[in-house]
Protein backbone atom coordinates (compact mmCIF):
# COMPACT_ATOMS: atom_id res chain seq x y z
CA UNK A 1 -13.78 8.51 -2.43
CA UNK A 2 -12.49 10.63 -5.39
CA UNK A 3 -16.37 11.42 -6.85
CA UNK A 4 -16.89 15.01 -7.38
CA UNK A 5 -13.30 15.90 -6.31
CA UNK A 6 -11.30 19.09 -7.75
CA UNK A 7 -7.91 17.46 -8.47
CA UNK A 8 -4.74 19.15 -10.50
CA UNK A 9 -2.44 17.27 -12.22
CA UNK A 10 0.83 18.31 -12.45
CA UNK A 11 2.64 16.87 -15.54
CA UNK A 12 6.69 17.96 -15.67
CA UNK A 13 9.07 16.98 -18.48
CA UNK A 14 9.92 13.69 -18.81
CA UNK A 15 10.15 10.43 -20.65
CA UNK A 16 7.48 9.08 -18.06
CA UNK A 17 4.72 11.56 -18.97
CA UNK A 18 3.21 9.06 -21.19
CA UNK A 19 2.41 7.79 -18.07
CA UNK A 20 0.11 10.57 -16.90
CA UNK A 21 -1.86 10.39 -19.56
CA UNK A 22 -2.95 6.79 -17.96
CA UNK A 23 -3.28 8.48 -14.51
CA UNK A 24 -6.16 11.50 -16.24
CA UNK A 25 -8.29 8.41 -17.19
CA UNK A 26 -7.97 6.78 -14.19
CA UNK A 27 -9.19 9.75 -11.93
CA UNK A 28 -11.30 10.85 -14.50
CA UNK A 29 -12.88 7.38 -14.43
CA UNK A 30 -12.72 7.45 -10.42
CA UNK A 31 -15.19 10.63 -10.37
CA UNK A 32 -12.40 12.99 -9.95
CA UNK A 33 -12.65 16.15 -11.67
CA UNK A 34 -9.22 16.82 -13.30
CA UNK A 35 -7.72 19.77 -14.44
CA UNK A 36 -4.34 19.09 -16.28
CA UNK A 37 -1.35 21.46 -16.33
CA UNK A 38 1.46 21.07 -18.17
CA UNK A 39 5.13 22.46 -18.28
CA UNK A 40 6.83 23.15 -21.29
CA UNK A 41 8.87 20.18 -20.75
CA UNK A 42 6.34 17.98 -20.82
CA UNK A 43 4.79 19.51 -23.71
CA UNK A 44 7.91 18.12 -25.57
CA UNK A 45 6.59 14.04 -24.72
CA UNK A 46 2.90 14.68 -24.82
CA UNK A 47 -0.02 16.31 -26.24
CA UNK A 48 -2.29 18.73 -24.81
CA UNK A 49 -4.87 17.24 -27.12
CA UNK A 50 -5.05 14.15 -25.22
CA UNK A 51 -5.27 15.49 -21.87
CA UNK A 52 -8.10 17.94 -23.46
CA UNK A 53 -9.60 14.92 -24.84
CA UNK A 54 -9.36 12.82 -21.65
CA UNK A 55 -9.78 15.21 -18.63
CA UNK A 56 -12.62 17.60 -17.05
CA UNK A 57 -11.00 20.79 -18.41
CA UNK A 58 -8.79 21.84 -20.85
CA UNK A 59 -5.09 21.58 -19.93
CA UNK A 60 -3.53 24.76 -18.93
CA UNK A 61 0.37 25.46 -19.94
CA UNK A 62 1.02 28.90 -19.25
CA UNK A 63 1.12 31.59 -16.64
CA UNK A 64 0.32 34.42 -19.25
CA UNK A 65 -1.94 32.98 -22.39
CA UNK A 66 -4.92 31.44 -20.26
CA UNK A 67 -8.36 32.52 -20.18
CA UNK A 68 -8.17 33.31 -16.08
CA UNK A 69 -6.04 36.37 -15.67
CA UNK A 70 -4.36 34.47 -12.38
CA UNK A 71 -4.41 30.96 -13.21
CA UNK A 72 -2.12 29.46 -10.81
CA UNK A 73 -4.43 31.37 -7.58
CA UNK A 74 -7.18 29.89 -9.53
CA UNK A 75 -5.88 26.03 -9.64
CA UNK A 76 -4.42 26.90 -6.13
CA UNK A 77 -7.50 27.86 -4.43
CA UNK A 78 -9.97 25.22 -6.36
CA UNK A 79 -7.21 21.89 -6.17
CA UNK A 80 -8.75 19.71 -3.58
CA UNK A 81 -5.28 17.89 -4.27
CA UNK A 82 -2.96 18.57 -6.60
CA UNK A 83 -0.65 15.64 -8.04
CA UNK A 84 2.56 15.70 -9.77
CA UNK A 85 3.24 12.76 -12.21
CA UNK A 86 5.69 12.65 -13.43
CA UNK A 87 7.78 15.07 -11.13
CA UNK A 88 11.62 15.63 -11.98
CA UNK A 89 14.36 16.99 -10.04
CA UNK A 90 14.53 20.45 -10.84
CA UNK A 91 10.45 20.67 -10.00
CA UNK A 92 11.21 18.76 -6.79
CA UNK A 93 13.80 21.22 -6.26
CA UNK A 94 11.93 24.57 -7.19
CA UNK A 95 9.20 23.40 -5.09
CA UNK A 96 11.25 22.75 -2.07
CA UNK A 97 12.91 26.04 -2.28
CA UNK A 98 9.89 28.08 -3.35
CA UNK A 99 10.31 29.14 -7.08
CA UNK A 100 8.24 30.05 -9.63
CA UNK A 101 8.50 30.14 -12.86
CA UNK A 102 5.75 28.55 -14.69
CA UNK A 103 2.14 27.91 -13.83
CA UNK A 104 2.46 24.22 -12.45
CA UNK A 105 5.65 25.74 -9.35
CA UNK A 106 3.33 28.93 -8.84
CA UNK A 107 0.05 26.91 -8.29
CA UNK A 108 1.70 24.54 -5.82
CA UNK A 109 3.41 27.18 -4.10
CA UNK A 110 -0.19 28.80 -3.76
CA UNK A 111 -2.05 26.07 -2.83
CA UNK A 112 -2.87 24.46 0.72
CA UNK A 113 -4.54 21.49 -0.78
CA UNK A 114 -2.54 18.26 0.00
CA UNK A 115 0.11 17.61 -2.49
CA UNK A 116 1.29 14.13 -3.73
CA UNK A 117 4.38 14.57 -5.79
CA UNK A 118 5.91 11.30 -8.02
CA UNK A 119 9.30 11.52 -9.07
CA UNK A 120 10.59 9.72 -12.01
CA UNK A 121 14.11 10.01 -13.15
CA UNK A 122 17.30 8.41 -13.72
CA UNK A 123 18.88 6.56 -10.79
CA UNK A 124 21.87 8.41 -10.74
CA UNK A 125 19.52 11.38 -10.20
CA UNK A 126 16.91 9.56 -8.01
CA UNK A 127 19.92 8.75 -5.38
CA UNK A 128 21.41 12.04 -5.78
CA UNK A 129 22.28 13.49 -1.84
CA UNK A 130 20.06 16.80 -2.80
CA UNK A 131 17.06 15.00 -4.39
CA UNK A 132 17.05 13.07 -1.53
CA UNK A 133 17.46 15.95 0.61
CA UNK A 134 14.57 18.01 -1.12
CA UNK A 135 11.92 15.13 -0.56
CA UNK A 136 12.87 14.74 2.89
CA UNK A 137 12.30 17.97 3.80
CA UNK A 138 8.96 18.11 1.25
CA UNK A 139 7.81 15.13 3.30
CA UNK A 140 8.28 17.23 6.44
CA UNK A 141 6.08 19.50 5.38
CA UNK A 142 3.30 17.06 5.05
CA UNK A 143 3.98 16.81 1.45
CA UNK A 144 3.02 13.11 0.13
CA UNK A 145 5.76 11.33 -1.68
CA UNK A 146 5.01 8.17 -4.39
CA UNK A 147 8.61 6.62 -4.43
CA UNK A 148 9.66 5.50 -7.93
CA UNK A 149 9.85 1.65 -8.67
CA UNK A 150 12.48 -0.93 -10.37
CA UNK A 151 12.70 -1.34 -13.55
CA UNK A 152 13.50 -0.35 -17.35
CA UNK A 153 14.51 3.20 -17.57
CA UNK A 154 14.93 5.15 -20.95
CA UNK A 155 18.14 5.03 -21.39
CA UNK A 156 17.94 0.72 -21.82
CA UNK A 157 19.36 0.25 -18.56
CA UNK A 158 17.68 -0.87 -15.38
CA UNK A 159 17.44 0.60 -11.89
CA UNK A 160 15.14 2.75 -9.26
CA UNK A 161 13.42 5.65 -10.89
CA UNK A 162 10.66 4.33 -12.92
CA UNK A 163 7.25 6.40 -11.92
CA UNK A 164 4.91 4.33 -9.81
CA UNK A 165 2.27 2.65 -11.73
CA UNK A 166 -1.18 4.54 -12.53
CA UNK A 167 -3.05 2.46 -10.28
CA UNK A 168 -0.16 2.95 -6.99
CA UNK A 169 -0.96 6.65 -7.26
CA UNK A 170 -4.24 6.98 -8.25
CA UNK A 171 -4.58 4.77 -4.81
CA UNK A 172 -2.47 7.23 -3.37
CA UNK A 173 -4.77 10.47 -4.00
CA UNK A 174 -7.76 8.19 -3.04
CA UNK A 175 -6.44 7.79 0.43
CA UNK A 176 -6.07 11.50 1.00
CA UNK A 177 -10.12 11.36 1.29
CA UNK A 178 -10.12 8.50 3.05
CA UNK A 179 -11.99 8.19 6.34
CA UNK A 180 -9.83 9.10 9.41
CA UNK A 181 -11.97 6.85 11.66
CA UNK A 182 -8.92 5.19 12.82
CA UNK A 183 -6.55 8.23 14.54
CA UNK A 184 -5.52 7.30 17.45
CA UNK A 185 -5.47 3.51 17.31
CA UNK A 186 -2.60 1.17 16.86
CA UNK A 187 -3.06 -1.51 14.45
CA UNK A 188 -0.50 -4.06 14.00
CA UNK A 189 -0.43 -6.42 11.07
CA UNK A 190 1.43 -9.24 10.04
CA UNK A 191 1.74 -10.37 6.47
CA UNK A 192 3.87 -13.03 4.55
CA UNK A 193 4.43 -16.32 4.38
CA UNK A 194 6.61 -17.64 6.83
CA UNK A 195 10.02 -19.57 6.07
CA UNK A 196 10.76 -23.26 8.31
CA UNK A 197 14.76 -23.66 7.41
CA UNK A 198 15.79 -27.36 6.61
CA UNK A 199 19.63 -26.43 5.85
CA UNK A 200 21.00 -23.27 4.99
CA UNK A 201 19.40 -23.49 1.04
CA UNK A 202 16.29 -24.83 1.72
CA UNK A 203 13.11 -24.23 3.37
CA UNK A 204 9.18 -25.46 4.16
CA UNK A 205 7.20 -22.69 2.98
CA UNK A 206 3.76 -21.80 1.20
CA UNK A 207 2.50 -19.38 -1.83
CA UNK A 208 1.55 -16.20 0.20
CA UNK A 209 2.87 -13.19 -1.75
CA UNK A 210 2.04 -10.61 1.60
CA UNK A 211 0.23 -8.44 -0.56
CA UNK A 212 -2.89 -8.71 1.24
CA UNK A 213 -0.98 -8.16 4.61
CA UNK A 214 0.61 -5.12 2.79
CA UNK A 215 -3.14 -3.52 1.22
CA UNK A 216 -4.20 -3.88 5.04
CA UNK A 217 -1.63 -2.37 6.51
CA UNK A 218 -1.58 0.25 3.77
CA UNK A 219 -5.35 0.72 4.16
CA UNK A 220 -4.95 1.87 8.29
CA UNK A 221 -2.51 4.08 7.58
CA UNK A 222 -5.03 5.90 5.43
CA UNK A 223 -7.53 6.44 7.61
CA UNK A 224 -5.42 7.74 10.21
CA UNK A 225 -3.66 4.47 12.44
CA UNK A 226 -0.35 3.86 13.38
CA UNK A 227 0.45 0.78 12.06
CA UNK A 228 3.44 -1.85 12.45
CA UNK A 229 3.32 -4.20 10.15
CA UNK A 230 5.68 -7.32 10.45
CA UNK A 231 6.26 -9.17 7.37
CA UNK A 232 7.72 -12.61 6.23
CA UNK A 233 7.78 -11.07 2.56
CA UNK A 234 9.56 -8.48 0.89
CA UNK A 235 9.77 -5.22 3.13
CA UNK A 236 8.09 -2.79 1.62
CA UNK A 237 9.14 0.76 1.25
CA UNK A 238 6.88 2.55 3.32
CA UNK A 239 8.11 5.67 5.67
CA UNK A 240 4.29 6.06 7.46
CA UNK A 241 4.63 2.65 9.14
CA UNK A 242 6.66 0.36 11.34
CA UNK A 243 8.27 -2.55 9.72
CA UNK A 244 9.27 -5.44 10.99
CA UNK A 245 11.03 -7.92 9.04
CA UNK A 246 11.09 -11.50 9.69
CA UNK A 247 11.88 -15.02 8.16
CA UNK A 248 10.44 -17.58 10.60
CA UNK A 249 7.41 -18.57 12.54
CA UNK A 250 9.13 -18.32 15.67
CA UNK A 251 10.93 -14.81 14.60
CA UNK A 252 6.96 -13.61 14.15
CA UNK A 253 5.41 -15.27 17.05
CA UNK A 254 8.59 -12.86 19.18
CA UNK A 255 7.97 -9.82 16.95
CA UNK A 256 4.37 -9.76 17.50
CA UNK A 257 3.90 -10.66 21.21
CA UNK A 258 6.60 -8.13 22.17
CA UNK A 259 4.18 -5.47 20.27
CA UNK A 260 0.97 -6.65 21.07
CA UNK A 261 0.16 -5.34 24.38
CA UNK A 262 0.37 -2.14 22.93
CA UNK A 263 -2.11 -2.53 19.96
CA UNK A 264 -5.69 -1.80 19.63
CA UNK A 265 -6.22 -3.87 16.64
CA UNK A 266 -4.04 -7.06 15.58
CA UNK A 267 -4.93 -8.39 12.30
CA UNK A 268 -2.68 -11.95 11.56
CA UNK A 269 -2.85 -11.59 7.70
CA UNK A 270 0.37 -13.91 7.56
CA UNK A 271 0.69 -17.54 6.51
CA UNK A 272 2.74 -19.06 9.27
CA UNK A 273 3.57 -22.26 8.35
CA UNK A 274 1.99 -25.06 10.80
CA UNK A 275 5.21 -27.12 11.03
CA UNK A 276 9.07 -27.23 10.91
CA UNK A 277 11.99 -29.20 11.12
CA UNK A 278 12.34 -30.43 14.24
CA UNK A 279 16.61 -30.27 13.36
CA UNK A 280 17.81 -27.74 11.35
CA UNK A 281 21.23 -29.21 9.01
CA UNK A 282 24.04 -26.65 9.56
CA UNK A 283 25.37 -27.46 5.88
CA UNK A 284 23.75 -28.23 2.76
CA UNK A 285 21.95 -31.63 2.94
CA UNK A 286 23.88 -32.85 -0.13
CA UNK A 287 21.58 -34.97 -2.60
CA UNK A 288 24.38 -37.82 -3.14
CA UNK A 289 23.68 -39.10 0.49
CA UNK A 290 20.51 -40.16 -0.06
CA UNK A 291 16.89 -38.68 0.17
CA UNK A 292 17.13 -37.33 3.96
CA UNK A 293 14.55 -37.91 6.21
CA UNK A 294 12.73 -34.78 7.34
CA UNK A 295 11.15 -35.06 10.83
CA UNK A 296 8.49 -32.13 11.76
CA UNK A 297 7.10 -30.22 14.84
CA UNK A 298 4.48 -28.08 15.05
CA UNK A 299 5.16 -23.78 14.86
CA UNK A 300 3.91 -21.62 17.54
CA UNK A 301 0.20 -20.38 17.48
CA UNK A 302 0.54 -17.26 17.54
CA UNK A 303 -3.33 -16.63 16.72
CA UNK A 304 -4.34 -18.82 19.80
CA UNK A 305 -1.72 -17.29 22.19
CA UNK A 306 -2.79 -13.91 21.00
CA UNK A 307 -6.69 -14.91 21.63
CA UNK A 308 -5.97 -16.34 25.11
CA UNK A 309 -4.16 -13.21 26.50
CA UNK A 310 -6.37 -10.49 24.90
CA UNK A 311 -6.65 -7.18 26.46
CA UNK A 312 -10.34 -5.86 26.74
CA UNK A 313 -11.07 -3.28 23.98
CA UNK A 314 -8.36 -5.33 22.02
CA UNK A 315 -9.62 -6.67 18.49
CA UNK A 316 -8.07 -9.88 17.27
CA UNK A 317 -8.73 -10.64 13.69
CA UNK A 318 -7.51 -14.09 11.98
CA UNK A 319 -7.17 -15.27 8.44
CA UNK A 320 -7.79 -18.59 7.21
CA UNK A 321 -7.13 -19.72 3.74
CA UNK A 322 -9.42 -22.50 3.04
CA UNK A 323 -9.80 -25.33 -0.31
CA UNK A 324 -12.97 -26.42 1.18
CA UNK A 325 -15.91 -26.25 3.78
CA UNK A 326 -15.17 -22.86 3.71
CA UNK A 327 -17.31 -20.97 6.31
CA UNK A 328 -17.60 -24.42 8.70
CA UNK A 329 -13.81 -24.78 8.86
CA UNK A 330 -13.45 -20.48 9.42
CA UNK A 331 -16.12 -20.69 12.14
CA UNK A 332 -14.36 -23.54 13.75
CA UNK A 333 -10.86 -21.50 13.39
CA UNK A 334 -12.72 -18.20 15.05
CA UNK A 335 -14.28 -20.39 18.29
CA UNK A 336 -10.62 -21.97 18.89
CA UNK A 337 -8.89 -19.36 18.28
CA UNK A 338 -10.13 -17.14 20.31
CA UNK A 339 -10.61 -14.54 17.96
CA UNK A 340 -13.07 -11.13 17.09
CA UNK A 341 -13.08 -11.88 13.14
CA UNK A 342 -11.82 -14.52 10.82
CA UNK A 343 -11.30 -13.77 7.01
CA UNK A 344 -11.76 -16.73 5.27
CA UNK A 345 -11.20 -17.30 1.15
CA UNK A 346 -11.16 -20.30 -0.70
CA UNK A 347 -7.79 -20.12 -2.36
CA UNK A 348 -8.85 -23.24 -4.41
CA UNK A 349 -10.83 -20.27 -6.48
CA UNK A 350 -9.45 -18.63 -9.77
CA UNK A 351 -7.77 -15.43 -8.76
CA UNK A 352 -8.62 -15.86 -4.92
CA UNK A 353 -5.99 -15.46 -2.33
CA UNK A 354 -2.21 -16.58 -2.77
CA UNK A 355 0.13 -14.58 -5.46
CA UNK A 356 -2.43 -12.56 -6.83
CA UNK A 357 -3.96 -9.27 -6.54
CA UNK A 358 -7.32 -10.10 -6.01
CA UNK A 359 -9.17 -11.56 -3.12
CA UNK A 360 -12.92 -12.91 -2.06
CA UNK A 361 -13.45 -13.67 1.64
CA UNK A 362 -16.07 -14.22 3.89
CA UNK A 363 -15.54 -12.25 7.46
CA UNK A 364 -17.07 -14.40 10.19
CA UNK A 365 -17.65 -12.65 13.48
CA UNK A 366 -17.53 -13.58 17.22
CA UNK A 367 -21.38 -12.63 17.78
CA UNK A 368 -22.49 -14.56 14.67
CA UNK A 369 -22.70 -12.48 12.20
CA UNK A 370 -21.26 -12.25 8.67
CA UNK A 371 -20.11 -9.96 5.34
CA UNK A 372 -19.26 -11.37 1.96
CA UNK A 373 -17.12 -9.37 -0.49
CA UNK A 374 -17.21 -9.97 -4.12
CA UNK A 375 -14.10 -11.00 -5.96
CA UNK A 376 -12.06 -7.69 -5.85
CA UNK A 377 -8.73 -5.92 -5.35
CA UNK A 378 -6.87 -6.90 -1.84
CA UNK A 379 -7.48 -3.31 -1.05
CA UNK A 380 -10.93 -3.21 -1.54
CA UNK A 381 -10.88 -6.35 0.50
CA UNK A 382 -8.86 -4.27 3.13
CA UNK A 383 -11.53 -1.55 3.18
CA UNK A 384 -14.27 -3.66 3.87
CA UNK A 385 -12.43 -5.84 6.72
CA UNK A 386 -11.50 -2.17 8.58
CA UNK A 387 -15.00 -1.16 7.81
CA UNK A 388 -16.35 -3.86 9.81
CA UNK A 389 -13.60 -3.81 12.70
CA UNK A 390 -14.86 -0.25 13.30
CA UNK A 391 -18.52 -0.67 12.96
CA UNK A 392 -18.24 -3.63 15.81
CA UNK A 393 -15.48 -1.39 17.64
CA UNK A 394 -18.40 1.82 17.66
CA UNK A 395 -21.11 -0.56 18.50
CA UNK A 396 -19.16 -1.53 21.94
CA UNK A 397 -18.36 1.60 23.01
């Protein structure tokens, strides 16, 4: 999606500017055709040899001492995105209010290419009421924002403000040429593993991370859905979607049934556990009584009760996480079920499936047919799954 395309990159003054360097090559290596430009700050943590070195063009510093005698209406009117990593405050801030006063503020104040700005910074600074302030009201101007992560910062300590990895925003400009095949549909997703409580410490669980839930959910917003996505896992950070945090089978089976009559597209990424304890301990089972004796009951299927009370022009979509008999046992899933597609992957593989980024599946459809992926990134498994949902959803119209 980024072959051929005219992206700026905006590189500001800070510690995290060795970071963009990472971010050229990765566009660059994406088919993107880069054009650094770099402030005097940055200029202070990195080299405009290495951008030359690494990106399309030359890197361009200066308002005045460039070839083009208007640089920044140049950049502005070429940019099919510009991109700002690392962005600090006072960029964020002369952006918001309009300033100019150096080539990278004048050619985003020219341009009407999408923007993608990624602040780094302290965390003092990062929760700061007028940073805050300035991205909201950059982000209601359509402006895309890469929140910073946890972690390390510069000064030894740790907090929010590290820049988002490479790969998160090189992602990030890749969706802004995504496909917009899905406006207008509602796609809810649910990712996770669940967690069955035995006392108040423990719990019956499984491995699922929710990061394929997350790179599907992720993936529909992209090309244009509204998506709720209701998660056993960690909730992530992520102001274009609907999330619905939740621990337990039961707590999903409610969060999705109360949503689903209003969806287009449910896709049950999550691992809901099969069983739980049939009595939940009020206290901590303490181990000096003895090894307890755990009796279980199955969860709700929420799959099957989905599949039984489907709306037509609804598409159900079902995972199952297989060690062996792979495509037998998914076919067998899809028929009971009740269910458009299942995504099977044999997490018995090396680097398939649970608490890893990488997936291989096999999507089995409802009218026989099938697509293998190879062994890939959850999003580019996410890709292919939507790419099939709306292939079937155009050939039934």
């Amino acid at each position: 999606m980024l072959a051929d395309r005219r992206i700026v990159l905006g590189v500001t003054g800070g510690i995290a500017a060795y970071k963009a360097v990472e971010v050229c090559r990765r566009l660059v290596d994406a088919g993107a055709h880069v054009t650094p430009v770099l402030t005097a700050g940055a200029l202070r943590f990195v080299g405009r040899t290495t951008f030359d070195a690494l990106a399309s063009e030359r890197a361009e510093t200066s308002l005045w001492d460039e070839e083009h005698p208007i640089p920044h209406t140049r950049l502005a009117r070429t940019a099919e995105a510009v991109v700002v990593a690392p962005a600090t405050a006072r960029l964020i801030a002369a952006y918001r209010i309009g300033l100019s006063d150096d080539l990278l503020s004048a050619a985003l104040i020219a341009t009407e290419a999408p923007v993608v700005i990624c602040p780094a910074m302290h965390t003092e600074m990062w929760e700061h009421v007028a940073v805050q302030e300035n991205l909201r009201v950059l982000a209601e101007r359509g402006v895309t924002i890469v929140p910073p992560e946890e972690g390390r910062l510069a000064g030894g300590d740790v907090g929010k403000g590290r820049l988002a990895e490479p790969e998160t925003i090189v992602r990030v400009v890749a969706d802004l040429f995504a496909p917009k095949d899905m406006e207008g549909l509602h796609v809810l997703v649910t990712a996770g593993g669940t967690r069955e409580p035995i006392d108040p410490v423990r719990f019956i669980g499984n491995r699922s991370s929710g990061r394929q839930g997350l790179a599907l959910a992720s993936e529909a917003v992209s090309r244009g859905a509204k998506v709720t996505l209701v998660t056993a896992a960690a909730p992530p950070e992520q102001p274009t979607m609907e999330v619905v945090p939740v621990e337990t089978a039961a707590e999903m089976e409610a969060a999705v049934l109360e949503r689903a009559e209003g969806c287009d597209v449910i896709v049950m990424a999550a691992a809901v556990a099969d069983f739980r304890p049939a009595v939940v301990s009020a206290d901590k089972i303490k181990k000096e009584r003895g090894v307890p004796v755990v009796e279980l009951e199955a969860t709700p299927d929420i799959l099957a009760n989905l599949g039984s009370s489907k709306k037509p022009g609804q598409t159900l979509v079902g995972f199952a996480a297989e060690t062996f008999d792979l495509r037998s046992n998914a076919a067998e899933k899809l028929h009971r079920k009740g269910a458009d597609f299942i995504v099977a992957n044999d997490v018995s593989v090396p680097g398939v499936g649970f608490e890893h980024d990488t997936n291989q599946v096999v999507i089995l459809s409802a009218e026989g047919t099938h697509v293998e992926t190879e062994h890939t990134s959850k999003r580019e498994i996410a890709r292919t799954v939507f790419d099939t949902i709306m292939a079937a959803r155009a050939g039934n119209q």
